[in-house]
Protein backbone atom coordinates (compact mmCIF):
# COMPACT_ATOMS: atom_id res chain seq x y z
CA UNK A 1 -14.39 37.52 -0.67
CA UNK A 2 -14.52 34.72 2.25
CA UNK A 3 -17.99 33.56 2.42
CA UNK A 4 -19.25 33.13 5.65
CA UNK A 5 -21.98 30.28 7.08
CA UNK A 6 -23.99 31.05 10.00
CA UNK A 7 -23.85 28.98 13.69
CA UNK A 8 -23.26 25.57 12.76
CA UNK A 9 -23.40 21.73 14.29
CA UNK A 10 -20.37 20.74 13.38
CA UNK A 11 -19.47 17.04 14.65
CA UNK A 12 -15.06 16.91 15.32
CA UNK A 13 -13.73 13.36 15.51
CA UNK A 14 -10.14 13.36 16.50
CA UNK A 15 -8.74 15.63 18.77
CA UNK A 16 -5.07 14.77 18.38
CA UNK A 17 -2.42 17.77 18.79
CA UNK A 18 -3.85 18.97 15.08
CA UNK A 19 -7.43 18.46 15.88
CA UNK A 20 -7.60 19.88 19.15
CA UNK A 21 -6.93 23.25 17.98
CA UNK A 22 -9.31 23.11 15.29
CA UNK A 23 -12.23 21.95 16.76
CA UNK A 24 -11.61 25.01 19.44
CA UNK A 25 -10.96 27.54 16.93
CA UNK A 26 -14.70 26.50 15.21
CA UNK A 27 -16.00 26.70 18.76
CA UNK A 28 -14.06 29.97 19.47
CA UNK A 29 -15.76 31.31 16.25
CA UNK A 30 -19.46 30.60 18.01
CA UNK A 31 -20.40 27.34 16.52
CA UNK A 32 -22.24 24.75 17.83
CA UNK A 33 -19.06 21.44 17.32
CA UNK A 34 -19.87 18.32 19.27
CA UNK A 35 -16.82 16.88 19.54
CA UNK A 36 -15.57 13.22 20.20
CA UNK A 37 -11.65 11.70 20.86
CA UNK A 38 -10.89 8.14 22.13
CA UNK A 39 -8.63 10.06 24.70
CA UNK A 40 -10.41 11.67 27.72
CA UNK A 41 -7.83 14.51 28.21
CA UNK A 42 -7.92 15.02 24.54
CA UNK A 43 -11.71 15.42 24.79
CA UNK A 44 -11.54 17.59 28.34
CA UNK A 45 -9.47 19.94 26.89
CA UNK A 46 -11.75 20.24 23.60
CA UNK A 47 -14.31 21.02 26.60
CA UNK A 48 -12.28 23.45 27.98
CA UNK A 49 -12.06 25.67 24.45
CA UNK A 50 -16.10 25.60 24.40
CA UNK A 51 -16.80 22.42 22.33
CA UNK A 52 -19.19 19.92 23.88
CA UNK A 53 -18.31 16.55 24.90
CA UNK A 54 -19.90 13.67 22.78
CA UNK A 55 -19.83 9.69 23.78
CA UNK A 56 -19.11 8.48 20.59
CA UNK A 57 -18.28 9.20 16.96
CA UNK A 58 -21.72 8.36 16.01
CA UNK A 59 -23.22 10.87 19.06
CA UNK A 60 -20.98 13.50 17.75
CA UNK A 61 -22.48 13.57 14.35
CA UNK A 62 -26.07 13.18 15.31
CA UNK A 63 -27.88 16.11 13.58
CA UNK A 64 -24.51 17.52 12.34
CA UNK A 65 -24.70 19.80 9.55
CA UNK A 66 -20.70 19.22 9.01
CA UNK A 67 -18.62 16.84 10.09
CA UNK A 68 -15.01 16.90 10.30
CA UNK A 69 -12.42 14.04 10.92
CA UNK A 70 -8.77 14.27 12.01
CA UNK A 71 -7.74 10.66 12.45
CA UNK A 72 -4.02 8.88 12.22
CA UNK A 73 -4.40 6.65 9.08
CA UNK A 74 -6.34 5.34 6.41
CA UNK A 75 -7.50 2.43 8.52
CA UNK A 76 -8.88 4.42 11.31
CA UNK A 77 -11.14 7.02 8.81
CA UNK A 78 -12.46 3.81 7.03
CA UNK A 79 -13.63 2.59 10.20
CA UNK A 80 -15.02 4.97 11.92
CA UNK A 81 -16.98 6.63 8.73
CA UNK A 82 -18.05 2.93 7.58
CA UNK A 83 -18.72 1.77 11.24
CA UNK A 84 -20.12 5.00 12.85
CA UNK A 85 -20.21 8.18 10.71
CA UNK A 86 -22.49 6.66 7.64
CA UNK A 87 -25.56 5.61 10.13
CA UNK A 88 -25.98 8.28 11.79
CA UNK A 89 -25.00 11.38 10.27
CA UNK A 90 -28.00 13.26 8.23
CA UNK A 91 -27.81 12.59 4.50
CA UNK A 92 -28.05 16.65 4.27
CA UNK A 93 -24.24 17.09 5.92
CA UNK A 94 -21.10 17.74 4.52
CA UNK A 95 -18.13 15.54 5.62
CA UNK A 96 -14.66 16.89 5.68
CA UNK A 97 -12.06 14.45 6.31
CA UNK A 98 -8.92 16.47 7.14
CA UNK A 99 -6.56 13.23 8.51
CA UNK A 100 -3.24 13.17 6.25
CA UNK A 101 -3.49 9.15 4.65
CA UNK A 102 -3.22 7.55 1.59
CA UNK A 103 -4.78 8.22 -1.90
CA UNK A 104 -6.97 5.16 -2.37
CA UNK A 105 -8.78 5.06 1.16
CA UNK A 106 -9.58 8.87 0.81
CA UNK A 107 -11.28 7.65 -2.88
CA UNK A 108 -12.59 4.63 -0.99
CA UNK A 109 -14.45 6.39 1.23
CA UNK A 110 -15.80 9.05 -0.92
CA UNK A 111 -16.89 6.86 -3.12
CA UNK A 112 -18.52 5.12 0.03
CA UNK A 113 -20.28 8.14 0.96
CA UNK A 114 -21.68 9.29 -3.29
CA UNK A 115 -22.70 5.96 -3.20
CA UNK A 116 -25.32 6.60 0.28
CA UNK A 117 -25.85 10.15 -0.89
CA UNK A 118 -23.86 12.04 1.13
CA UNK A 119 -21.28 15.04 0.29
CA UNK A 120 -17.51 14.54 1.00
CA UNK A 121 -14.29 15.64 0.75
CA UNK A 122 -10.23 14.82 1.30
CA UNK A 123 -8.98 18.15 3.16
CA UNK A 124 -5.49 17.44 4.06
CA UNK A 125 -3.51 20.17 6.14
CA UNK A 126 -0.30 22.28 6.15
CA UNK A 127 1.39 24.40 8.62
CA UNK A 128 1.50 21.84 11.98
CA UNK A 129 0.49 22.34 15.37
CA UNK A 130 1.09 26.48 15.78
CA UNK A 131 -0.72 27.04 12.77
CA UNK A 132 -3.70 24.39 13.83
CA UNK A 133 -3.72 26.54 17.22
CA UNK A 134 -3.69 29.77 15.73
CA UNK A 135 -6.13 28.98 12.77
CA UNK A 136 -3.46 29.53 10.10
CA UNK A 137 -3.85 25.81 8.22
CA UNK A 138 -3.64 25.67 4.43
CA UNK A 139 -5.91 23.13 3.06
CA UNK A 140 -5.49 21.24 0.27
CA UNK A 141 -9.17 19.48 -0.90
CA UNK A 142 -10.34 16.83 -3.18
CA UNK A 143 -13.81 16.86 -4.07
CA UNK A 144 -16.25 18.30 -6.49
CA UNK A 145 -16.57 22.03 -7.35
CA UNK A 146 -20.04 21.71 -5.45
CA UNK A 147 -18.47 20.05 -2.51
CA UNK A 148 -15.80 22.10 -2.73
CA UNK A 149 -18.00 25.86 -2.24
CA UNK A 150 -19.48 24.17 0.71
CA UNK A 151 -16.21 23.42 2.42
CA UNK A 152 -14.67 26.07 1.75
CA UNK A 153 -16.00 28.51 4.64
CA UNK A 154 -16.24 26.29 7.03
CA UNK A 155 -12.11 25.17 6.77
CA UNK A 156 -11.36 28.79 6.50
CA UNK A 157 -12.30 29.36 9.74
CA UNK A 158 -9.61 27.37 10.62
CA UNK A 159 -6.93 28.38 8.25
CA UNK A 160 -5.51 31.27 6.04
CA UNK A 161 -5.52 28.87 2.57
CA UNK A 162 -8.28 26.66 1.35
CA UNK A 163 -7.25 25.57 -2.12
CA UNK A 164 -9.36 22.99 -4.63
CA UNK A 165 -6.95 20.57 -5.47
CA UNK A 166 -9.53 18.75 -7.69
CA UNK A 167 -11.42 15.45 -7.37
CA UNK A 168 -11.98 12.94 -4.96
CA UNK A 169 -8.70 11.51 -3.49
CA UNK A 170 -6.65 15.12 -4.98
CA UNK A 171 -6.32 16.79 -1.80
CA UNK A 172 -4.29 13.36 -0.35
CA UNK A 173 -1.90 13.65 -3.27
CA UNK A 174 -0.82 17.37 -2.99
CA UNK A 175 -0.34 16.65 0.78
CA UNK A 176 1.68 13.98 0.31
CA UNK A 177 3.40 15.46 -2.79
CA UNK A 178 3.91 18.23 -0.88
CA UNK A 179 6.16 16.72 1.74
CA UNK A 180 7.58 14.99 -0.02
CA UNK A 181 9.52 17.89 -1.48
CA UNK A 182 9.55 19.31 2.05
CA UNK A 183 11.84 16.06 3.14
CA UNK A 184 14.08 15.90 0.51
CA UNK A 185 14.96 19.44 0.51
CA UNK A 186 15.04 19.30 4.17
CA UNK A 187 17.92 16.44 4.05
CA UNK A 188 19.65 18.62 1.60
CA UNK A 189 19.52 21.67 3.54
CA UNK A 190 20.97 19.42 6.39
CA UNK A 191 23.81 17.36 3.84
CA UNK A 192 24.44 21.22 2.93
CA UNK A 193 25.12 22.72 6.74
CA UNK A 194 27.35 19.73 7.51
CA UNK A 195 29.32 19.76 4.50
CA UNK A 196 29.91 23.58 4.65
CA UNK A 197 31.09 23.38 8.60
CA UNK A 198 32.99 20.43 7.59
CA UNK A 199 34.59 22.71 4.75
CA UNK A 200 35.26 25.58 7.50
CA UNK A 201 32.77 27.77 6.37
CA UNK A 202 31.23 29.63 9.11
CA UNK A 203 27.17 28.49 9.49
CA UNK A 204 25.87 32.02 9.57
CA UNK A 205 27.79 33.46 7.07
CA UNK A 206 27.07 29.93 4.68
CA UNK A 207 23.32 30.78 5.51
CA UNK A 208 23.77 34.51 4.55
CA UNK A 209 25.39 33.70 1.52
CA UNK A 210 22.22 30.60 0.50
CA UNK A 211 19.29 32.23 2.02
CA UNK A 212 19.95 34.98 -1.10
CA UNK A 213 21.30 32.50 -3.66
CA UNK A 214 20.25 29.76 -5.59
CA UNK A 215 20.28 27.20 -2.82
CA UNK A 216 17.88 28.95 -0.97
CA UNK A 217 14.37 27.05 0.30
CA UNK A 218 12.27 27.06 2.70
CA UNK A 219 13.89 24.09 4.63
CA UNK A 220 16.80 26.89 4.62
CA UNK A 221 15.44 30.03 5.06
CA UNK A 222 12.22 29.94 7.47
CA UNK A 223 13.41 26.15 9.15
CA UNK A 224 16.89 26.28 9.11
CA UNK A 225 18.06 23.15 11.38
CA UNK A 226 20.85 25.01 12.95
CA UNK A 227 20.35 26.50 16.28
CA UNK A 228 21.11 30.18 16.35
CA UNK A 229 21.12 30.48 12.77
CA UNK A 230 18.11 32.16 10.49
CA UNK A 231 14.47 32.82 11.98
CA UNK A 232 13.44 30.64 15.58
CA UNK A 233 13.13 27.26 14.36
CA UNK A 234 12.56 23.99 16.47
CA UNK A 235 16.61 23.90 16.01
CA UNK A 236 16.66 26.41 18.95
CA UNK A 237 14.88 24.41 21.28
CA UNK A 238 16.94 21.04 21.13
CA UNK A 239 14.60 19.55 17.80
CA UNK A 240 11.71 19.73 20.28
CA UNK A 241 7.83 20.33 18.89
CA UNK A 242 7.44 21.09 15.17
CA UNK A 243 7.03 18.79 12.68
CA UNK A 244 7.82 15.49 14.51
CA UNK A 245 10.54 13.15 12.18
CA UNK A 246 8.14 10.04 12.74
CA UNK A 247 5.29 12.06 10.89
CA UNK A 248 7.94 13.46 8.26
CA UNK A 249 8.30 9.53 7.76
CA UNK A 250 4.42 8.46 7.68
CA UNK A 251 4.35 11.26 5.08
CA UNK A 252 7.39 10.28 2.97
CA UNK A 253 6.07 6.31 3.00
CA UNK A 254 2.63 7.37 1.75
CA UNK A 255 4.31 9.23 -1.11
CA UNK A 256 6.70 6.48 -1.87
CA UNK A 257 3.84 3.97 -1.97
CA UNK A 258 1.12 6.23 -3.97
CA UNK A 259 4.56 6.42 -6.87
CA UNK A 260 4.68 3.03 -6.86
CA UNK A 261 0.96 2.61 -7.49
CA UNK A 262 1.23 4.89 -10.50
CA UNK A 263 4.84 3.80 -11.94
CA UNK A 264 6.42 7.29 -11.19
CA UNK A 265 9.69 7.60 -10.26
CA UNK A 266 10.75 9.11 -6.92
CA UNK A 267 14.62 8.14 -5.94
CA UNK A 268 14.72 11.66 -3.86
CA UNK A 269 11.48 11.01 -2.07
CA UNK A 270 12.60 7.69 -1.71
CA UNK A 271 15.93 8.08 -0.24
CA UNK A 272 14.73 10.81 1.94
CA UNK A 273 12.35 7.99 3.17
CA UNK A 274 15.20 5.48 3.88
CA UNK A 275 17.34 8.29 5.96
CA UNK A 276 14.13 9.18 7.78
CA UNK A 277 13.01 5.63 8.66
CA UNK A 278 17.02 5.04 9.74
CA UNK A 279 16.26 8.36 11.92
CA UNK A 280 13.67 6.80 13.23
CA UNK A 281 14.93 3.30 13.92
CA UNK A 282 17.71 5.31 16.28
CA UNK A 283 14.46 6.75 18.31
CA UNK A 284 14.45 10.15 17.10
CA UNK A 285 10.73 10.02 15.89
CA UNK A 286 9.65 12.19 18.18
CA UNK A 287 12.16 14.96 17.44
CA UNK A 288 11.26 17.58 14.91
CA UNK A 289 11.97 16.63 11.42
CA UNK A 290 15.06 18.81 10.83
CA UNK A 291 16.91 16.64 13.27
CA UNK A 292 17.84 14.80 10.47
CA UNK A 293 20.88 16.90 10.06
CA UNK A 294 22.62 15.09 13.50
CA UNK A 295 22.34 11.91 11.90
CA UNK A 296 23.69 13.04 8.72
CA UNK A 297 26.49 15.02 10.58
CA UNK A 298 27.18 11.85 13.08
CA UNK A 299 26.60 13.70 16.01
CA UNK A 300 22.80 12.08 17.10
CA UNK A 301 22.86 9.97 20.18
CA UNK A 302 20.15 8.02 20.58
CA UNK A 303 18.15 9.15 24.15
């Protein structure tokens, strides 16, 4: 059974297209998040959904009983928890970084924060922007099993999974991990559509026969990146919104590099990286992820 926490100060640093809607789904749910973004829209719309408008990172955290971060990369959350978070937050608060970055900076920084006596963990998300907006986020979270029960209700109000990944740094490798699957079975869902059109097999019927065989994923069968063809996918609105391919590629690098740390071999996740990063050096970045089949098929042009 979901425990649940009374009205809380909750402190919200990053109010990107991910944090946004989680910092107003905490508010929505009546509790008290102070909430702080470099961006003024970012932070008038946070406004807008019932948080309340801090100065600064530090200001936001002030008093905070949590304190949850969605920032771009692993530079950014070492800076603003070693500049900002660490003098001012109460030694009594849990922090909850939920930014998507790489292994050792979440361990850096939770070891920064054991060593001043304060409670952390890595909380990683899955399930993009709709699912940030609609409160439907799995988490994946690194931390201790004490950390971890007094995470957990406060990240369920803004998703349907919260899942202990194990220590410190553990919910930045199933992330990555994660996606890293999702990208190279995304670019062989896409090598698959191509070559079957190619071979004159009809999409939908190719994606009837799949979606019930062994080929079947869920790159295939809930994303397909044909338009008109399985469930409504970004495919039906020109690649637009979703998963953007420039994050798909952040994702894919941090996997690459955490393999390469550890001596484990990745030549899928790291090919999938290389078509991605060639998808991106053609300016589709800011398409959704499984645009990656026009490059394969040769029919992207660059915008």
């Amino acid at each position: 059974m979901e425990r649940q926490i009374n009205m809380a100060r909750i402190g919200f640093i990053g109010l990107g297209n991910m944090g946004g809607g989680m910092a107003a789904n905490l508010a929505a749910k009546g509790h008290d998040v102070r909430a702080f973004d470099l961006s003024k829209e970012a932070l008038d719309r946070a406004v807008a959904a019932g948080c309340k408008a801090a100065a600064s990172a530090a200001e936001a955290v002030t008093d905070a009983e949590f304190v949850v971060t969605m920032l771009p990369a692993g530079q950014h959350v070492r800076s603003v928890y070693e500049n900002e978070v660490f003098g001012s937050v109460p030694a009594s608060a849990l922090l909850m970084d939920c930014s998507t970055i790489d292994v050792a900076s979440a361990r850096a920084v939770n070891a920064a924060a054991a060593a001043k006596g304060i409670a952390m963990v890595d909380a990683p998300v899955s399930g993009g922007i709709a699912a940030a907006n609609a409160g439907t986020l799995t988490f994946m979270v690194g931390g201790s099993a004490e950390h971890f029960a007094r995470a957990e209700p406060v990240l369920a109000l803004m998703g349907k999974a919260v899942i202990h990944a194990g220590g410190a740094g553990s919910g930045q490798a199933a992330k990555i991990v994660n996606n890293m699957i999702l990208g190279a079975t995304m670019v062989a869902t896409c090598e698959a559509f191509a070559l079957a059109q190619k071979l004159g097999l009809d999409p939908q019927t190719f994606f009837d026969i799949s979606s019930k065989a062994s080929g079947q994923s869920w790159s295939m069968t809930s994303y397909c990146p044909l338009p008109g063809v399985g469930p409504q996918s970004p495919a039906d609105n020109n690649y637009d919104g979703g998963f953007a391919a420039g994050l798909m590629l952040k994702d894919l690098k941090l996997a690459v590099e955490a393999a390469q740390g550890v001596g484990a071999s990745v030549p899928m996740g790291g090919a999938a990286e290389h078509l991605y990063q060639a998808f991106a050096n053609l300016g589709g970045e800011g398409k959704d992820f499984s645009a990656i089949i026009k490059l394969l098929d040769g029919s992207y042009r660059p915008q």
